[in-house]
Protein backbone atom coordinates (compact mmCIF):
# COMPACT_ATOMS: atom_id res chain seq x y z
CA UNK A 1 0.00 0.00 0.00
CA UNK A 2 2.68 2.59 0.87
CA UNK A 3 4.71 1.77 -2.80
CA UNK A 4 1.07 2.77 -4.21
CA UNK A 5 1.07 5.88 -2.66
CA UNK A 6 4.37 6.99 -3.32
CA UNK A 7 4.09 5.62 -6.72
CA UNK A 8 0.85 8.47 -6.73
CA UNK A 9 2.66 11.31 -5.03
CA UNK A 10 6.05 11.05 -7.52
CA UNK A 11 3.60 10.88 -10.60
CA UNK A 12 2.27 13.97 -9.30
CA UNK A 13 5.25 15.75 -8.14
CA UNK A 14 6.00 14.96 -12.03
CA UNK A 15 3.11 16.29 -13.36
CA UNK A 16 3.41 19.47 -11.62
CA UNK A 17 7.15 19.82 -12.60
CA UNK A 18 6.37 18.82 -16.02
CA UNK A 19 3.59 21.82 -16.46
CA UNK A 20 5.56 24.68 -14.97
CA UNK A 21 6.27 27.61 -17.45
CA UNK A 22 8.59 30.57 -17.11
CA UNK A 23 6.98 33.87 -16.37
CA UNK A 24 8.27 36.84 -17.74
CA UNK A 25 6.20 40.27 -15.68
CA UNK A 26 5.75 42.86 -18.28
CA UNK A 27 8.33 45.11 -16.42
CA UNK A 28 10.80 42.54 -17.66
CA UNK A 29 10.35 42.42 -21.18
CA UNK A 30 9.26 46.11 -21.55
CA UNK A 31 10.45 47.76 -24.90
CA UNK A 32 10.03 51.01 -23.37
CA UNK A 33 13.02 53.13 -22.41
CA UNK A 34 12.57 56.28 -19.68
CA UNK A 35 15.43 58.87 -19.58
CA UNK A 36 17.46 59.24 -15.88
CA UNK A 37 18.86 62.54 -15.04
CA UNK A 38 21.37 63.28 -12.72
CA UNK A 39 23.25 66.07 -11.62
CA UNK A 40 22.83 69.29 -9.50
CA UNK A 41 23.25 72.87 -11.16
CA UNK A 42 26.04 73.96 -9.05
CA UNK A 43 26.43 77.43 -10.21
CA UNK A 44 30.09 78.31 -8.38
CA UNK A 45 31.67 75.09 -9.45
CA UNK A 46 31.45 73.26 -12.40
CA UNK A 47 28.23 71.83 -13.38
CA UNK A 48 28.05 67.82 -14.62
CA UNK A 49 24.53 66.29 -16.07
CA UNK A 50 24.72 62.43 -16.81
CA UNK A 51 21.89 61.73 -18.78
CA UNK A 52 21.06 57.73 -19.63
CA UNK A 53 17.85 55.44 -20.47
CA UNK A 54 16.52 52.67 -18.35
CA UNK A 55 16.98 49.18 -19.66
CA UNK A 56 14.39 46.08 -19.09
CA UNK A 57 16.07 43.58 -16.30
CA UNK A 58 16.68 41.25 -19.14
CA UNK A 59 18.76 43.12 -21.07
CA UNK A 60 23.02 42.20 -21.08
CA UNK A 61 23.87 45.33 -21.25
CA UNK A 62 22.75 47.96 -18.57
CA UNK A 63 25.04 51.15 -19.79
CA UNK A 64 23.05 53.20 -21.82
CA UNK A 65 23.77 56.68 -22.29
CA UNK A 66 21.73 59.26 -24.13
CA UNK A 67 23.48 61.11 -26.62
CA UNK A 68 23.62 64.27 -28.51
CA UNK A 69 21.27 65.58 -26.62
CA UNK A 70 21.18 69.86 -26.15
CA UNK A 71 21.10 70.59 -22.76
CA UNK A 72 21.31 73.89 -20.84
CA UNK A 73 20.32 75.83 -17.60
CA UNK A 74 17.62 78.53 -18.18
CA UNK A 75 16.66 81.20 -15.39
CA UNK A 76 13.55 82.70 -14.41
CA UNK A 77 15.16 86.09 -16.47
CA UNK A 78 15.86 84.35 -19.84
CA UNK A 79 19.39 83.91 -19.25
CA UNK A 80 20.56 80.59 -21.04
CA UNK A 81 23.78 78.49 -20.14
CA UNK A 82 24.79 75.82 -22.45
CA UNK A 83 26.26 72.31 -21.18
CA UNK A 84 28.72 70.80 -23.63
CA UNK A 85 28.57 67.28 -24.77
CA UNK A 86 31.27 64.96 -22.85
CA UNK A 87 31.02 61.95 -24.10
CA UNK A 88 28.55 58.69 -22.29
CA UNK A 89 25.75 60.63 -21.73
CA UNK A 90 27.77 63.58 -19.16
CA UNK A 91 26.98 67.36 -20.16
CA UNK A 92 28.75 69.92 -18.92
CA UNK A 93 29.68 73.87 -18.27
CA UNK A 94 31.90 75.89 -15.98
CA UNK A 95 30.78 77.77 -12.72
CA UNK A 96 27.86 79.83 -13.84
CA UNK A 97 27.03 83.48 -12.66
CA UNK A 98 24.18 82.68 -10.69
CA UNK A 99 21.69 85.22 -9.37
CA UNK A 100 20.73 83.74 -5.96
CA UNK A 101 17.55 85.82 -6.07
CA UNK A 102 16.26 84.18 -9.35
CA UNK A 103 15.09 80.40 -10.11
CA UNK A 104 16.85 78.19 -12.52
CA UNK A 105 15.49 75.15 -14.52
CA UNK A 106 17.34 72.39 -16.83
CA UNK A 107 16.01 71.79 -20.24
CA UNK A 108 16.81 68.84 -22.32
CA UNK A 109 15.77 68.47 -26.08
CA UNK A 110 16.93 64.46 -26.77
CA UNK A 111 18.36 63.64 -30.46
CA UNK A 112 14.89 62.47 -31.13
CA UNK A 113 13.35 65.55 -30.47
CA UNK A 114 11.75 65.12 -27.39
CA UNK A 115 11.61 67.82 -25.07
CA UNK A 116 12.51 67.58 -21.41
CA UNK A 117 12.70 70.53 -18.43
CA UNK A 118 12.56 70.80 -14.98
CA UNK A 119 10.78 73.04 -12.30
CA UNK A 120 12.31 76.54 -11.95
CA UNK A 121 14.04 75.53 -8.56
CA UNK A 122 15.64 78.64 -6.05
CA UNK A 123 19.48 78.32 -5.12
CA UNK A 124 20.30 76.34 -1.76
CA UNK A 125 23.37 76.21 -1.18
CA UNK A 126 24.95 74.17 1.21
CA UNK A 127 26.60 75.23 4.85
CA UNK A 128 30.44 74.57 5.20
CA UNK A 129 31.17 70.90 6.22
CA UNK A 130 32.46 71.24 10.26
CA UNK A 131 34.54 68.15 9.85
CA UNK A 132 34.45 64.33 8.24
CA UNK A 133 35.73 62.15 11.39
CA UNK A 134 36.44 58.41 11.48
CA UNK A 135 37.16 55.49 14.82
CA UNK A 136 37.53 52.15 14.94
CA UNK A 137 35.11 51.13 17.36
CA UNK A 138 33.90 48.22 15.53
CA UNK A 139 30.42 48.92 14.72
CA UNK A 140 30.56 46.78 11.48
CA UNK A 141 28.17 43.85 11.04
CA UNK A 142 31.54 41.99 9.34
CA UNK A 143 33.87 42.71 12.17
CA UNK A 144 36.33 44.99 13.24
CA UNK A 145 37.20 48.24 11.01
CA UNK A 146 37.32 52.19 10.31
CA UNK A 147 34.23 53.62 10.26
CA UNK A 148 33.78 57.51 8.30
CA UNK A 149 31.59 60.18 9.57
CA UNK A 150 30.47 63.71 8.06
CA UNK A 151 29.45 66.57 10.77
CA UNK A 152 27.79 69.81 9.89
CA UNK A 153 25.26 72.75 10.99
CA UNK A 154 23.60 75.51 9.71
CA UNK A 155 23.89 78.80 11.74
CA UNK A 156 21.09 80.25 9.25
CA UNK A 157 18.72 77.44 10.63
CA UNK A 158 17.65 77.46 6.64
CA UNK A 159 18.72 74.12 4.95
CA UNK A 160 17.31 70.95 7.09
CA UNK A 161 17.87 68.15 4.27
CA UNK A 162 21.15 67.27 3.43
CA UNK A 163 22.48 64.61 0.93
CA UNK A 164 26.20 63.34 0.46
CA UNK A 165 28.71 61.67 -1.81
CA UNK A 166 31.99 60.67 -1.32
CA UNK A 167 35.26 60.14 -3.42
CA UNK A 168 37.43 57.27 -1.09
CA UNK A 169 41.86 57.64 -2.85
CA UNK A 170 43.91 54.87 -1.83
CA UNK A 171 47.65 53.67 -1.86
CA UNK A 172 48.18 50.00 -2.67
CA UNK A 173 51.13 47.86 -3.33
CA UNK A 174 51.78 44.56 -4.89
CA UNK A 175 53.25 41.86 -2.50
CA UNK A 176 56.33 41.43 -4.34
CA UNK A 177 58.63 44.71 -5.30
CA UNK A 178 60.09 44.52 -8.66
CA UNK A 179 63.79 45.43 -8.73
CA UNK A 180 64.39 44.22 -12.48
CA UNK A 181 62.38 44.20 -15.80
CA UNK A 182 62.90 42.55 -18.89
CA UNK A 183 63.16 44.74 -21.94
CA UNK A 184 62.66 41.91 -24.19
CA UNK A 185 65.92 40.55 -24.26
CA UNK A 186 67.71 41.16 -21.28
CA UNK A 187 66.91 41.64 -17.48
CA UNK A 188 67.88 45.24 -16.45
CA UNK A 189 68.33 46.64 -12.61
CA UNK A 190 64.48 49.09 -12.52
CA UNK A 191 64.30 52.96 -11.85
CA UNK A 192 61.61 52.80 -8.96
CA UNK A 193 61.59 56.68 -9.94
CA UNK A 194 60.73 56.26 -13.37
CA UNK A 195 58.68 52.83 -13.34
CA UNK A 196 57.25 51.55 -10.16
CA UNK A 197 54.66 48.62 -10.42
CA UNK A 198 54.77 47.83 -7.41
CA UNK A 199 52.94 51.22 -5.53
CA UNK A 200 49.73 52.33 -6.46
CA UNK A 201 46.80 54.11 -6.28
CA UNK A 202 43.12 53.39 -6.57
CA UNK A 203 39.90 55.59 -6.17
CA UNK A 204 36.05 54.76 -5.70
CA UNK A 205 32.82 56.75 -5.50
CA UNK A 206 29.88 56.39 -3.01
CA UNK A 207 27.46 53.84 -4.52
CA UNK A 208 24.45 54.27 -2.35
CA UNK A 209 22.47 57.11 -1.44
CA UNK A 210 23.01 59.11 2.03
CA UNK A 211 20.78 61.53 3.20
CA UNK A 212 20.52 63.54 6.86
CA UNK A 213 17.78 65.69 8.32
CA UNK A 214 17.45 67.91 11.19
CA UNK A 215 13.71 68.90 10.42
CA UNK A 216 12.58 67.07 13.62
CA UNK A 217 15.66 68.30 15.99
CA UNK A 218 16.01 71.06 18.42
CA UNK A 219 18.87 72.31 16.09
CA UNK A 220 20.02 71.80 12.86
CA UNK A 221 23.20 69.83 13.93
CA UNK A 222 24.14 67.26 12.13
CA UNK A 223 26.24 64.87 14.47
CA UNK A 224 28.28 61.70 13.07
CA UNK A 225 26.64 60.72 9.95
CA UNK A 226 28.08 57.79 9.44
CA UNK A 227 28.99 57.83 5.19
CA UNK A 228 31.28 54.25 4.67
CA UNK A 229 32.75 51.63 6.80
CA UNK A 230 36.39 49.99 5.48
CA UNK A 231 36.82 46.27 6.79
CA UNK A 232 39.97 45.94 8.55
CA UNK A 233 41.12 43.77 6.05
CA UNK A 234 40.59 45.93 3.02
CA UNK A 235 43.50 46.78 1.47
CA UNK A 236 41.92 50.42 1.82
CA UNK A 237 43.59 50.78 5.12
CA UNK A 238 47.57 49.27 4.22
CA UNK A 239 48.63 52.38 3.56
CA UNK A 240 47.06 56.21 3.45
CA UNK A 241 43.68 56.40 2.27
CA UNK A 242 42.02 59.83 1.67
CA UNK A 243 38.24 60.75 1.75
CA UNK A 244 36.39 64.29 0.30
CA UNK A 245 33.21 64.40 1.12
CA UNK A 246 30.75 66.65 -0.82
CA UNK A 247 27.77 68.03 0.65
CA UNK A 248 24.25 69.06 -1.36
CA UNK A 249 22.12 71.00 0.36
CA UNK A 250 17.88 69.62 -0.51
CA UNK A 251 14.84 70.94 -0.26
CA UNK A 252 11.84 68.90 1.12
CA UNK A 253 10.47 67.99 -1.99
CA UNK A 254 13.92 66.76 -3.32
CA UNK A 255 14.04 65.28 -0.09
CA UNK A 256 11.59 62.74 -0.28
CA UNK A 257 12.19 61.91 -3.73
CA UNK A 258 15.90 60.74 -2.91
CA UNK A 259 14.34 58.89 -0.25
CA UNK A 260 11.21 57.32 -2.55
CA UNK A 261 14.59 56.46 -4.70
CA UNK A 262 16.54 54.97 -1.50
CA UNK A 263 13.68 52.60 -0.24
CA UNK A 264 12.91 51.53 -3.83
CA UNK A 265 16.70 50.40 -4.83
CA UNK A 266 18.40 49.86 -1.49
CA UNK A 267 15.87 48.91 0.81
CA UNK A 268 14.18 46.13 -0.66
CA UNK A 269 14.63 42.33 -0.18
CA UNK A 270 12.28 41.18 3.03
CA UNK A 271 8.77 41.08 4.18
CA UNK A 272 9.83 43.87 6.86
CA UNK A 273 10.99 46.00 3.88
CA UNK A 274 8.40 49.31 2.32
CA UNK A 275 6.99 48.26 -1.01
CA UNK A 276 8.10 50.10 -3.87
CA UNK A 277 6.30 53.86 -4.57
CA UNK A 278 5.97 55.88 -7.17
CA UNK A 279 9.31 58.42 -7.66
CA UNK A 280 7.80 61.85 -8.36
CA UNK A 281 10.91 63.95 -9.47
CA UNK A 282 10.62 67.92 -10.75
CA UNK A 283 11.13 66.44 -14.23
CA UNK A 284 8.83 66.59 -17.13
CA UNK A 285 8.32 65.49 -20.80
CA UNK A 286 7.43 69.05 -22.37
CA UNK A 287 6.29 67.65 -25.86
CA UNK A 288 4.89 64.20 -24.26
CA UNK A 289 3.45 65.06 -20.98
CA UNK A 290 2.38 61.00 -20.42
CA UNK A 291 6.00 59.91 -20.98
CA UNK A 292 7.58 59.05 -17.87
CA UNK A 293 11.50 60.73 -16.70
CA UNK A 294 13.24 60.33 -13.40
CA UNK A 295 15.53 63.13 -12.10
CA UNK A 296 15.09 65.82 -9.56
CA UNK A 297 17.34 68.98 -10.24
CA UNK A 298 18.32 70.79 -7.21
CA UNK A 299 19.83 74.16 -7.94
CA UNK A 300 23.09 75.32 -5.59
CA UNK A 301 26.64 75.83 -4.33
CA UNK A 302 28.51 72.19 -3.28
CA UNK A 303 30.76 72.36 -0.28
CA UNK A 304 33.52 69.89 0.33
CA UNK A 305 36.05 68.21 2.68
CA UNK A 306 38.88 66.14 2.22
CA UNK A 307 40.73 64.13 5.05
CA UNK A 308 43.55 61.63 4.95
CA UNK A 309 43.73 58.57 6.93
CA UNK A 310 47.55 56.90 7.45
CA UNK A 311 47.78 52.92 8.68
CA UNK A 312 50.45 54.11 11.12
CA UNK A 313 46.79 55.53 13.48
CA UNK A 314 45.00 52.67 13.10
CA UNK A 315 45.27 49.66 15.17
CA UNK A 316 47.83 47.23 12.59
CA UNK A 317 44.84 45.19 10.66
CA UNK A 318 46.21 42.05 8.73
CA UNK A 319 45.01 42.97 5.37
CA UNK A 320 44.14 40.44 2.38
CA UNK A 321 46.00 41.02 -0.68
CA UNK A 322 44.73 40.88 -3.68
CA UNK A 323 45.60 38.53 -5.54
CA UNK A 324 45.48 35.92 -2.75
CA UNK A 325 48.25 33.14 -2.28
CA UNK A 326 51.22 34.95 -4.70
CA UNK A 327 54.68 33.23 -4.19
CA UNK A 328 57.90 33.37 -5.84
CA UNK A 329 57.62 31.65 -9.26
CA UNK A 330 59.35 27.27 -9.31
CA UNK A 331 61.89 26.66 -11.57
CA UNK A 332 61.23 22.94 -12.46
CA UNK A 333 65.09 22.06 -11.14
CA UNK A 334 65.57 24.93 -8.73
CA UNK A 335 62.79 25.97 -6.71
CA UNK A 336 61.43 29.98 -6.40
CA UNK A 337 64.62 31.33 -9.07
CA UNK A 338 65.33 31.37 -12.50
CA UNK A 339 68.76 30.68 -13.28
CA UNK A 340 71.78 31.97 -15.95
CA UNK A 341 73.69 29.25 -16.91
CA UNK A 342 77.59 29.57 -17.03
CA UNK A 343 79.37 28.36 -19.54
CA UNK A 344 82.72 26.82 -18.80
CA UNK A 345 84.38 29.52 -20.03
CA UNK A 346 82.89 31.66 -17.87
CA UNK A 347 80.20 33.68 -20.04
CA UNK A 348 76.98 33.99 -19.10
CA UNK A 349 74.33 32.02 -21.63
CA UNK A 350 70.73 33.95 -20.82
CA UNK A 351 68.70 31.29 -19.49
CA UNK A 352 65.37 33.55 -18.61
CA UNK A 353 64.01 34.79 -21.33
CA UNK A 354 61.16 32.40 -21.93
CA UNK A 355 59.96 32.86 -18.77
CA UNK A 356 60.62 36.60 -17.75
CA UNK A 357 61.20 38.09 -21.10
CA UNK A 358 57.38 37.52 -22.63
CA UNK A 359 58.81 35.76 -25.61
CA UNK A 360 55.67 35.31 -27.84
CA UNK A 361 53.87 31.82 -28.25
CA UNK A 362 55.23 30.24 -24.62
CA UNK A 363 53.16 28.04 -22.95
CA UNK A 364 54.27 29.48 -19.71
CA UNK A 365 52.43 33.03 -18.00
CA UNK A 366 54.76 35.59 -18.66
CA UNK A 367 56.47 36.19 -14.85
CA UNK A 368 58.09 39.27 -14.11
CA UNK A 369 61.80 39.39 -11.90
CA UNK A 370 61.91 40.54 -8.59
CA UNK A 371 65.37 40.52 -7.08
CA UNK A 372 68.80 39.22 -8.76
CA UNK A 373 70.75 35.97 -7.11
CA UNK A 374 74.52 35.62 -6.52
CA UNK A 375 76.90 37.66 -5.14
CA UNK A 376 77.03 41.45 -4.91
CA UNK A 377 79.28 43.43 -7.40
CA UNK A 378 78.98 39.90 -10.24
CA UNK A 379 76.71 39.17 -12.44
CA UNK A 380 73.69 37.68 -11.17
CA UNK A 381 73.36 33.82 -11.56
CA UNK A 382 69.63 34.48 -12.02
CA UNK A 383 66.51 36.38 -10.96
CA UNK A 384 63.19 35.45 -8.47
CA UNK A 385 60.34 35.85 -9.92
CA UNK A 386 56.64 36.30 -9.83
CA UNK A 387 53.34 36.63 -12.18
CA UNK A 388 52.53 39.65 -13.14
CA UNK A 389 49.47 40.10 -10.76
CA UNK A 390 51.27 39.58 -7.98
CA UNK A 391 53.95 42.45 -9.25
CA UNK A 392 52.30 44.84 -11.04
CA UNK A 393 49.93 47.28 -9.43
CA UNK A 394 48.87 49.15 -12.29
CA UNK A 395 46.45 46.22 -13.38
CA UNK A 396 44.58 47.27 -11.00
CA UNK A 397 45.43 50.97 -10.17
CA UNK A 398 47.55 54.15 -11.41
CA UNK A 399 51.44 54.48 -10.34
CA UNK A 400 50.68 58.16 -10.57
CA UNK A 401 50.17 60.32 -7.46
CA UNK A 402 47.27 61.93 -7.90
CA UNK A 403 47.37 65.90 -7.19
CA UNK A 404 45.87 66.38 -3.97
CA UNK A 405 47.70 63.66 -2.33
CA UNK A 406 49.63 65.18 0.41
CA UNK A 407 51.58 62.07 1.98
């Protein structure tokens, strides 16, 4: 009797299996294509636009910029500042001269002829940053680590919504140091000056969105606003690691439509979670009124801080190198070198070219030298060596200082 009845419930199982079909939401397959904008009119600094077009969740590729558009920043006085064309969707223009007692609007006319523009918005512009502060007091859910933290007021008691972004600089450095380099036929001694692989530096933006109020506090103080944690085992914190902060001062309205945008794309994935709402920007389709844009333009000065971070404060984390598990390259006879070979009348017969001197078609991964073998003043009997991952820290960064670095 029980073989029957399993016999009945794995038929069944079966059946069901067998007439399951894939279900494709219309918000998946959707053909149709919305413009983003983003950007603030910063009228003292340097004003950047990045327009781009939704894609359906299906689709491979998700960069899609809009190009050759015309965009430019109109006032309420029918004063007209052209942005100029970038390249991958970015428009831009110098600092404008701004009239803080007028209202400014973006208007966007697409290649295709449609015709986009904002709501004449007043300047805001932010309050000077106090100071961006950082501890270690292990507040991360993944362990121990530096926590970063913006503070700021405004004496005016005017802007209570704030909204940040952050630029995080770094110094890196491959695990091995590369003393030599192969110039395709013989190892030479390296100017570290001239061509250093082996320290670096890499650079990230802020990737989610971080926004502080002080509407519903005795005063508008904004106290430790936390803005990024760095695990302690980040290569982040090896070496210096810089921070600048910039600072965008919202009104209520633009308010609550970074924070519709927040809940909908960060704050999503349990049952405790908000649903998704409806993102009401200041953005409108002028010759299309039913076609849907997202973008709120907020109209104002940026301010900015910059601090700098050295491992020498911070409490000696063991940090995981990238790459993991680099060693010195085996030489099937002699292990971790590659070797010269002397003749017996004492010339030298380059031995290391196949395997440090990229010869074209090897079977081998190209390895790079480190440090030379034999005694001092001679020539070496050969050269350590590693892959180039494990030397070479421009694959992943720059070996130029960048400008504001002050270490």
């Amino acid at each position: 009797m029980k073989k029957k009845y399993a016999f009945w419930w794995l038929l069944a199982v079966m059946t069901v299996c067998a007439c399951r079909k894939p279900y494709n939401p219309p918000a998946i397959a959707s053909p149709q294509s919305i413009l983003v904008v983003e950007g603030v009119i910063t009228g003292s600094d340097s004003t950047f636009i990045t327009l781009s077009r939704t894609v359906n969740l299906a689709a491979l590729n998700t960069n899609n910029p809009e190009l050759h558009a015309s965009v430019a920043v109109e006032s309420n006085q029918q004063v007209t500042y052209p942005l100029t064309e970038h390249g991958n969707g970015v428009y831009a223009c110098g600092p404008l001269n701004l009239d803080n007692t007028h209202q400014c609007r973006l208007t966007i006319t697409t290649a295709n002829g449609q015709v986009f523009a904002s709501d004449y918005v007043s300047i805001l512009n932010a309050p000077p940053i106090d100071s961006v502060t950082w501890d270690t007091k292990g507040t991360l859910e993944s362990g121990p680590g530096m926590n970063v933290y913006v503070n700021t007021h405004d004496p005016t008691n005017t802007v209570k919504y704030y909204r940040w972004e952050f630029d995080e600089t770094w110094i890196f450095e491959s695990q091995f140091e590369s003393n030599y380099y192969s110039n395709g036929d013989t190892v030479l001694v390296r100017n570290q000056q001239t061509q250093n692989i082996s320290r670096c530096w890499d650079s990230d933006t802020s990737s989610t969105i971080l926004l502080g109020s002080t509407a519903k506090l005795a005063k508008a103080v904004i106290n430790k606003q936390l803005l990024t944690s760095v695990v302690s085992s980040s290569e982040k914190v090896s070496n210096e690691y810089s921070v600048l902060v910039k600072q965008y001062a919202l009104t209520a309205d633009a308010y609550t439509f970074y924070q519709n945008m927040k809940e909908n794309s960060e704050d999503l994935g349990s049952i405790f979670d908000p649903l998704p709402s409806q993102i009401n920007g200041n953005l409108h389709c002028v010759t299309n009124p039913s076609q849907a844009v997202i973008g709120y333009v907020s109209v104002g000065a940026v301010t900015t801080q910059r601090i700098f971070i050295s491992s020498r404060v911070l409490p000696g984390w063991q940090v995981t190198y990238d790459p993991p598990g680099c060693v010195l390259a085996f030489n099937p006879k002699q292990p971790c070198c590659y070797y010269n070979f002397v003749n017996n009348n004492g010339s030298v017969t380059n031995q290391v070219n196949a395997y440090i001197n990229y010869l074209i078609g090897h079977d081998q991964e190209p390895l790079i030298p480190i440090d030379a073998i034999g005694p001092v003043n001679l020539p070496p009997l050969g050269y350590t060596a590693t892959t180039r991952a494990c030397a070479d820290c421009t694959l992943r960064g720059t070996n130029v200082q960048p400008s504001f670095w002050q270490y």
